[in-house]
N, C-alpha and C. Protein backbone atom coordinates (compact mmCIF):
# COMPACT_ATOMS: atom_id res chain seq x y z
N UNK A 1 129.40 99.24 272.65
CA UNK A 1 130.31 98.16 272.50
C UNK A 1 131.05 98.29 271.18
N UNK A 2 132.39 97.74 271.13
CA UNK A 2 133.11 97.60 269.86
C UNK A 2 132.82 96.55 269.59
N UNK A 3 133.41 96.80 268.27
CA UNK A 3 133.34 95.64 267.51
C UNK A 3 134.40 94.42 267.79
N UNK A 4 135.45 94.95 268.09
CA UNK A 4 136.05 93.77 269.06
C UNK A 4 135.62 93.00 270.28
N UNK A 5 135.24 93.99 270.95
CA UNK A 5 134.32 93.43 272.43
C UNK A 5 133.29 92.53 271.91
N UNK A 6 132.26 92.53 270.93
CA UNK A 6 131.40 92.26 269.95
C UNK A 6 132.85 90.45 269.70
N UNK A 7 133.15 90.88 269.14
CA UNK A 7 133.79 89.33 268.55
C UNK A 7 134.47 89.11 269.38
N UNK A 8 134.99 89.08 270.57
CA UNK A 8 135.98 88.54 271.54
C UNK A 8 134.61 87.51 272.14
N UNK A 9 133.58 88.41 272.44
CA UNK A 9 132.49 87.90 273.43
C UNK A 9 131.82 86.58 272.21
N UNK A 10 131.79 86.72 271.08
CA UNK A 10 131.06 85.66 269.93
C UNK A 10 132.11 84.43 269.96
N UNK A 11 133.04 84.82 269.88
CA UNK A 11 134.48 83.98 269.93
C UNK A 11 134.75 83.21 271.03
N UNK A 12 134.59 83.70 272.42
CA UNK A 12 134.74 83.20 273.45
C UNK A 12 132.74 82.28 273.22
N UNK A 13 132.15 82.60 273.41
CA UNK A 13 130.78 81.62 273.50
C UNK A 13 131.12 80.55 272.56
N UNK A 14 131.46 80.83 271.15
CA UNK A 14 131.76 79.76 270.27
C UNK A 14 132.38 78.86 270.87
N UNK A 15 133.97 79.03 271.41
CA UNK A 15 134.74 77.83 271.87
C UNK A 15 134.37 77.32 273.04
N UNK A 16 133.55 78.59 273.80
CA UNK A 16 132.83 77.71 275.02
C UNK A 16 132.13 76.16 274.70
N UNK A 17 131.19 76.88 273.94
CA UNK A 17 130.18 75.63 273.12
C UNK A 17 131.31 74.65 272.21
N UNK A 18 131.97 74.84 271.82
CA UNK A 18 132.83 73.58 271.07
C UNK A 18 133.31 72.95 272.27
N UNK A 19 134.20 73.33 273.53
CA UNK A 19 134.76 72.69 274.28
C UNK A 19 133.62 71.75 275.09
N UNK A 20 132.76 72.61 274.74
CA UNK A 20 131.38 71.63 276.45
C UNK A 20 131.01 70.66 275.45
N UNK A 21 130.74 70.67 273.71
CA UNK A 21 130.36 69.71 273.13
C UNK A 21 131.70 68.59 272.82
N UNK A 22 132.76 69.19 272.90
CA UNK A 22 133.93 68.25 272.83
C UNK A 22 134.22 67.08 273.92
N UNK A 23 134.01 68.00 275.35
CA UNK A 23 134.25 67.08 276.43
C UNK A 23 132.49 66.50 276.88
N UNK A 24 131.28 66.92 276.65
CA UNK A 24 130.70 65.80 276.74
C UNK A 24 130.62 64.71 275.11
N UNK A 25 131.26 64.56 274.33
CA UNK A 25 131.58 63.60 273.43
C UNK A 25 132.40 62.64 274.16
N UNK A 26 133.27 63.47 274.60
CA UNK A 26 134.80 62.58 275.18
C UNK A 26 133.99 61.28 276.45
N UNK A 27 133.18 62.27 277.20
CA UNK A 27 132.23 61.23 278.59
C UNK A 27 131.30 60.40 277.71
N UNK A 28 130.52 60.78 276.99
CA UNK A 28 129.59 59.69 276.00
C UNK A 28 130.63 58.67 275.26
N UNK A 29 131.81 58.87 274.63
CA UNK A 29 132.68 57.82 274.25
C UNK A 29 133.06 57.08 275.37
N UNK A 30 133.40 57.60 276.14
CA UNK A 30 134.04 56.99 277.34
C UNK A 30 133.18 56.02 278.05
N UNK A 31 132.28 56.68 278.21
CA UNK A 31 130.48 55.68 278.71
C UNK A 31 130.54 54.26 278.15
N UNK A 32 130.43 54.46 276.70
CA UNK A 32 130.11 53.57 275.51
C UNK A 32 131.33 53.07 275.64
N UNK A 33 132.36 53.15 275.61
CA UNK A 33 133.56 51.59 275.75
C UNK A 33 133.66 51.21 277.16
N UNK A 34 133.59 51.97 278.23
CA UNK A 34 133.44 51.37 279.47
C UNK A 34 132.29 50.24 279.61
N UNK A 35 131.01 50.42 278.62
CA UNK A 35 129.66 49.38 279.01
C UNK A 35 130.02 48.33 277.40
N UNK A 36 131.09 48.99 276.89
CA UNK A 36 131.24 47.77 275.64
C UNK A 36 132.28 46.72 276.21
N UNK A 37 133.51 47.29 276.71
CA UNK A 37 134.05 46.22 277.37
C UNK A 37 133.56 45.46 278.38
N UNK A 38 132.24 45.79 279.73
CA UNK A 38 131.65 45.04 280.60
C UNK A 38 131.11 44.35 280.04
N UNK A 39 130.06 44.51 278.92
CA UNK A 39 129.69 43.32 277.99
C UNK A 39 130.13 41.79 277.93
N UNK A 40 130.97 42.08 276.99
CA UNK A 40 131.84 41.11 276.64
C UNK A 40 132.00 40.64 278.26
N UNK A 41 132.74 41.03 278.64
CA UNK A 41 133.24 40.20 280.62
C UNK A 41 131.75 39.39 281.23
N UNK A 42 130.75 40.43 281.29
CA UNK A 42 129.53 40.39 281.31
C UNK A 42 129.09 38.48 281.01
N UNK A 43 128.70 38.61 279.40
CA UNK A 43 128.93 37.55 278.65
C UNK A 43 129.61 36.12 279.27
N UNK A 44 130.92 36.65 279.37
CA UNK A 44 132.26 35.62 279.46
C UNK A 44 131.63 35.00 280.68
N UNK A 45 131.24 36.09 281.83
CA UNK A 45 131.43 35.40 283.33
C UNK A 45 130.11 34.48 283.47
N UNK A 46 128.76 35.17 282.78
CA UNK A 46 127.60 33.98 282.40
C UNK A 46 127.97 32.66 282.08
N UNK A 47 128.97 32.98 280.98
CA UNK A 47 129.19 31.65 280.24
C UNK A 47 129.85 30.81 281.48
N UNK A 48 131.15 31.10 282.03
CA UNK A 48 131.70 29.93 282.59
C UNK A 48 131.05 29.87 284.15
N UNK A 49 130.14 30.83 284.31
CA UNK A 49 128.67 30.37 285.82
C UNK A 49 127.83 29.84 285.42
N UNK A 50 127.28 29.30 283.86
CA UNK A 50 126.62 28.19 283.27
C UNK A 50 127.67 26.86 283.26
N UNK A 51 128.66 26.96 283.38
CA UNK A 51 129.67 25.94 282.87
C UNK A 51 129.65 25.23 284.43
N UNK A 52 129.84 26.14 284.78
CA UNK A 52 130.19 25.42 286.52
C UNK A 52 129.01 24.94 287.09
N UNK A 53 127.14 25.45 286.66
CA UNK A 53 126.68 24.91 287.14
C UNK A 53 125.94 23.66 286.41
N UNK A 54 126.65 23.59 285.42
CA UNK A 54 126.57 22.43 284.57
C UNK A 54 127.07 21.12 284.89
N UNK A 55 128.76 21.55 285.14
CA UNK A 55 129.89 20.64 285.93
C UNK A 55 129.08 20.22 287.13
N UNK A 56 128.72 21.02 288.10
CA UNK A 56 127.98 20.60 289.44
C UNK A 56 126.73 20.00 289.27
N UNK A 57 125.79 20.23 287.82
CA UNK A 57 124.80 19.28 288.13
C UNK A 57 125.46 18.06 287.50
N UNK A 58 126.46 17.80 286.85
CA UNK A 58 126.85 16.67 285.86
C UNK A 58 127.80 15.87 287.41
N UNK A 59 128.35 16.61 288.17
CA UNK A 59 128.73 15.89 289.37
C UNK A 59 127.64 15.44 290.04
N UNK A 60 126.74 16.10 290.24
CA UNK A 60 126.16 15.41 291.47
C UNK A 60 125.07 13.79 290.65
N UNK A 61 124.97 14.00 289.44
CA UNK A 61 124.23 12.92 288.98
C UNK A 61 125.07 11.29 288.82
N UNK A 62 126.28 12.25 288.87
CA UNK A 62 127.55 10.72 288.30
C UNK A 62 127.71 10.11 289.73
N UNK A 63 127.65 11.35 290.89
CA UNK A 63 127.60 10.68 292.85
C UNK A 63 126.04 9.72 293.00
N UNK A 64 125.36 10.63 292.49
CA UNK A 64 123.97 9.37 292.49
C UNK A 64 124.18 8.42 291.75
N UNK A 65 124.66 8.43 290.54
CA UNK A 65 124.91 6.99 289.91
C UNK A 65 126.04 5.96 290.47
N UNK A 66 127.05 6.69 290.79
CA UNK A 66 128.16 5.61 291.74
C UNK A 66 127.77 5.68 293.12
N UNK A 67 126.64 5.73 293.62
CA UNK A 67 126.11 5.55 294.95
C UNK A 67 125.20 4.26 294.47
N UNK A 68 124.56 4.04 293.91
CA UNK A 68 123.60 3.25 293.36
C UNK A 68 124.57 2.02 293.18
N UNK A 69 125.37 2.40 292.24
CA UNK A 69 126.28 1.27 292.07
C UNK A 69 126.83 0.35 293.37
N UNK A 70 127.59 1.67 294.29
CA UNK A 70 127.77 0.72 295.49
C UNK A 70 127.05 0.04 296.04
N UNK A 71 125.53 0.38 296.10
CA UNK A 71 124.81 -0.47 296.77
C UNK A 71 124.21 -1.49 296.43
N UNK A 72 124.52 -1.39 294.45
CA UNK A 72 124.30 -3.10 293.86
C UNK A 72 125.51 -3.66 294.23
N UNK A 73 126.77 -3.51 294.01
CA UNK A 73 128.08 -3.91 294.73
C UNK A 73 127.59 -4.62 295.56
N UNK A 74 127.77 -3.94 297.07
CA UNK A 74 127.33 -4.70 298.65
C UNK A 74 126.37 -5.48 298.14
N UNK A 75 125.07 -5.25 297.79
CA UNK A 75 124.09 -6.40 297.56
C UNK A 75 125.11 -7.81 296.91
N UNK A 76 125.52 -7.86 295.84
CA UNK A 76 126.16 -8.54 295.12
C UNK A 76 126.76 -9.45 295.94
N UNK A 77 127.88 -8.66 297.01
CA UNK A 77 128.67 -9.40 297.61
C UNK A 77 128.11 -10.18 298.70
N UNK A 78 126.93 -9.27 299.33
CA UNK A 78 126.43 -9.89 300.60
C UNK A 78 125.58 -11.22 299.90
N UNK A 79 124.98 -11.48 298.88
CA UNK A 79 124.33 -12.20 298.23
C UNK A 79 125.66 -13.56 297.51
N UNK A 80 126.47 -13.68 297.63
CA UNK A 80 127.58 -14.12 296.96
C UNK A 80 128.07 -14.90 298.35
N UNK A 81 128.17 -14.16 299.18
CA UNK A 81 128.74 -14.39 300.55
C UNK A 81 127.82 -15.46 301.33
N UNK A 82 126.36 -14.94 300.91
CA UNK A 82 125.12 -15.93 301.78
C UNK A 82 125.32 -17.43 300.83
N UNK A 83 125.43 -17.25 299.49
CA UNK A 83 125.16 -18.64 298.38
C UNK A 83 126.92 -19.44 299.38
N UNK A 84 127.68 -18.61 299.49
CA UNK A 84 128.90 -19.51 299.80
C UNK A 84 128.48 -20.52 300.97
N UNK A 85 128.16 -19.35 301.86
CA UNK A 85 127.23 -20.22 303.26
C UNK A 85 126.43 -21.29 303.07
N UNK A 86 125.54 -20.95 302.50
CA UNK A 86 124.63 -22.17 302.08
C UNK A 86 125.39 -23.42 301.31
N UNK A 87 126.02 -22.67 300.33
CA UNK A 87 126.45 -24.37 299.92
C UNK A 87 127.94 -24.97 300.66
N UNK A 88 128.70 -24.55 301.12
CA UNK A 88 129.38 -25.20 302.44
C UNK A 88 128.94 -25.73 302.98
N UNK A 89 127.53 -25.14 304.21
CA UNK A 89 126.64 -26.28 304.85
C UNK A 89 126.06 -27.40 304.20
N UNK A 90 125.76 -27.13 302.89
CA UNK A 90 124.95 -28.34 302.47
C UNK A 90 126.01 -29.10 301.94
N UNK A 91 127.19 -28.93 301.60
CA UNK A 91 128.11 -29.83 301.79
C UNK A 91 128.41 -30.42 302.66
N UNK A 92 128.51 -29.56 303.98
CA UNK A 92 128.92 -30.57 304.95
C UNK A 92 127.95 -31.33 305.47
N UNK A 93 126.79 -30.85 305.28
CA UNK A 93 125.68 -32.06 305.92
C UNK A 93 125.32 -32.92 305.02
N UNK A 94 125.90 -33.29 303.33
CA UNK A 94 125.89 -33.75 302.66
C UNK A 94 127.19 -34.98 303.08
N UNK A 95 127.96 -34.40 303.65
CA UNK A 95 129.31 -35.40 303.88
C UNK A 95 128.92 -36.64 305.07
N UNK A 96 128.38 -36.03 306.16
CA UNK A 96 128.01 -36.29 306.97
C UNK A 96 126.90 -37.79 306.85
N UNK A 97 126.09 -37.43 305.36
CA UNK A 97 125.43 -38.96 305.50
C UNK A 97 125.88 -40.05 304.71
N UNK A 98 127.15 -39.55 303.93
CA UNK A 98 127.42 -40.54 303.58
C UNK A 98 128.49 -41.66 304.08
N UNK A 99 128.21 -43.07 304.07
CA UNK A 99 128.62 -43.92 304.51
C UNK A 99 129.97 -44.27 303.89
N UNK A 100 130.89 -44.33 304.99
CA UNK A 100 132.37 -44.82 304.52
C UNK A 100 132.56 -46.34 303.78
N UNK A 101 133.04 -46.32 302.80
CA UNK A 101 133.26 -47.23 301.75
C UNK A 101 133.50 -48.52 302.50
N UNK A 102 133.39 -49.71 302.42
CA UNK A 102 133.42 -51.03 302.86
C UNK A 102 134.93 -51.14 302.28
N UNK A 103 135.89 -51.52 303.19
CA UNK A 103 137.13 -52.44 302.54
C UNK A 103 136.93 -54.30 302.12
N UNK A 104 135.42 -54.59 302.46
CA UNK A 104 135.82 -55.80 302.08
C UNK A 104 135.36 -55.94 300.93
N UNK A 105 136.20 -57.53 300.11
CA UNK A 105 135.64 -57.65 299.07
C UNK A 105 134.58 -58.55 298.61
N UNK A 106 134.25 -58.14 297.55
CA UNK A 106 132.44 -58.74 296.64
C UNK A 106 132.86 -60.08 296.97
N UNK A 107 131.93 -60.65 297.32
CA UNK A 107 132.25 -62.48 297.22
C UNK A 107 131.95 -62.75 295.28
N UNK A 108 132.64 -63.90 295.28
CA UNK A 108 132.75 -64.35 293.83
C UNK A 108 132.43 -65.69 293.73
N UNK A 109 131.85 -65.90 292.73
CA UNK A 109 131.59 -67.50 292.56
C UNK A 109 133.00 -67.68 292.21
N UNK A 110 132.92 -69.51 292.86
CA UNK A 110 134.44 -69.90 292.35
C UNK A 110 134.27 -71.37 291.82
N UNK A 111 134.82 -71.51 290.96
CA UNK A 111 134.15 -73.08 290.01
C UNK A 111 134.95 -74.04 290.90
């Protein structure tokens, strides 16, 4: 072998090995910002699928509380509605015994 053949062949392995260590750098960088930017998204999409199931438990407690409400409501009214009943009747059977006023008048002593 020459000494050229000798350094063509050292020369060529060298840049072999620089290029295979260049382009797997390039895939390991590439790796590492592809899983740095999912991160962050990663992160983000947790956060607002905690948010929403926050919103949905904070909805469904405010539907149990204005369900509750309606049904002191109706009570209220149906209870409001029965007192009207009752005291109408006992008015009117209150009217009923009393005796119509006399038009005549008090006798008076007269000197």
């Amino acid at each position: 072998m020459t000494r050229k053949n000798t350094f063509l062949r050292t020369y060529t392995a060298l840049v072999a090995i620089v290029c295979g260590t260049s382009v797997a750098y390039a895939i390991d960088a590439s790796r590492a910002a592809a899983s740095a930017d999912q991160t962050p998204w990663r992160a983000q999409a947790q956060h607002w699928h905690d948010v929403a199931q926050a919103a949905v438990a904070h909805d469904r407690a405010v539907l149990a509380q204005n369900h509750q409400l309606v049904l002191r409501y109706r009570e209220v009214v149906r209870q409001a509605n029965h007192n009207a009943r009752v005291r109408a009747a006992s008015v009117s059977a209150a009217a009923s015994y009393v005796t119509p006023a006399t038009t005549t008048k008090p006798k008076t002593k007269t000197s």
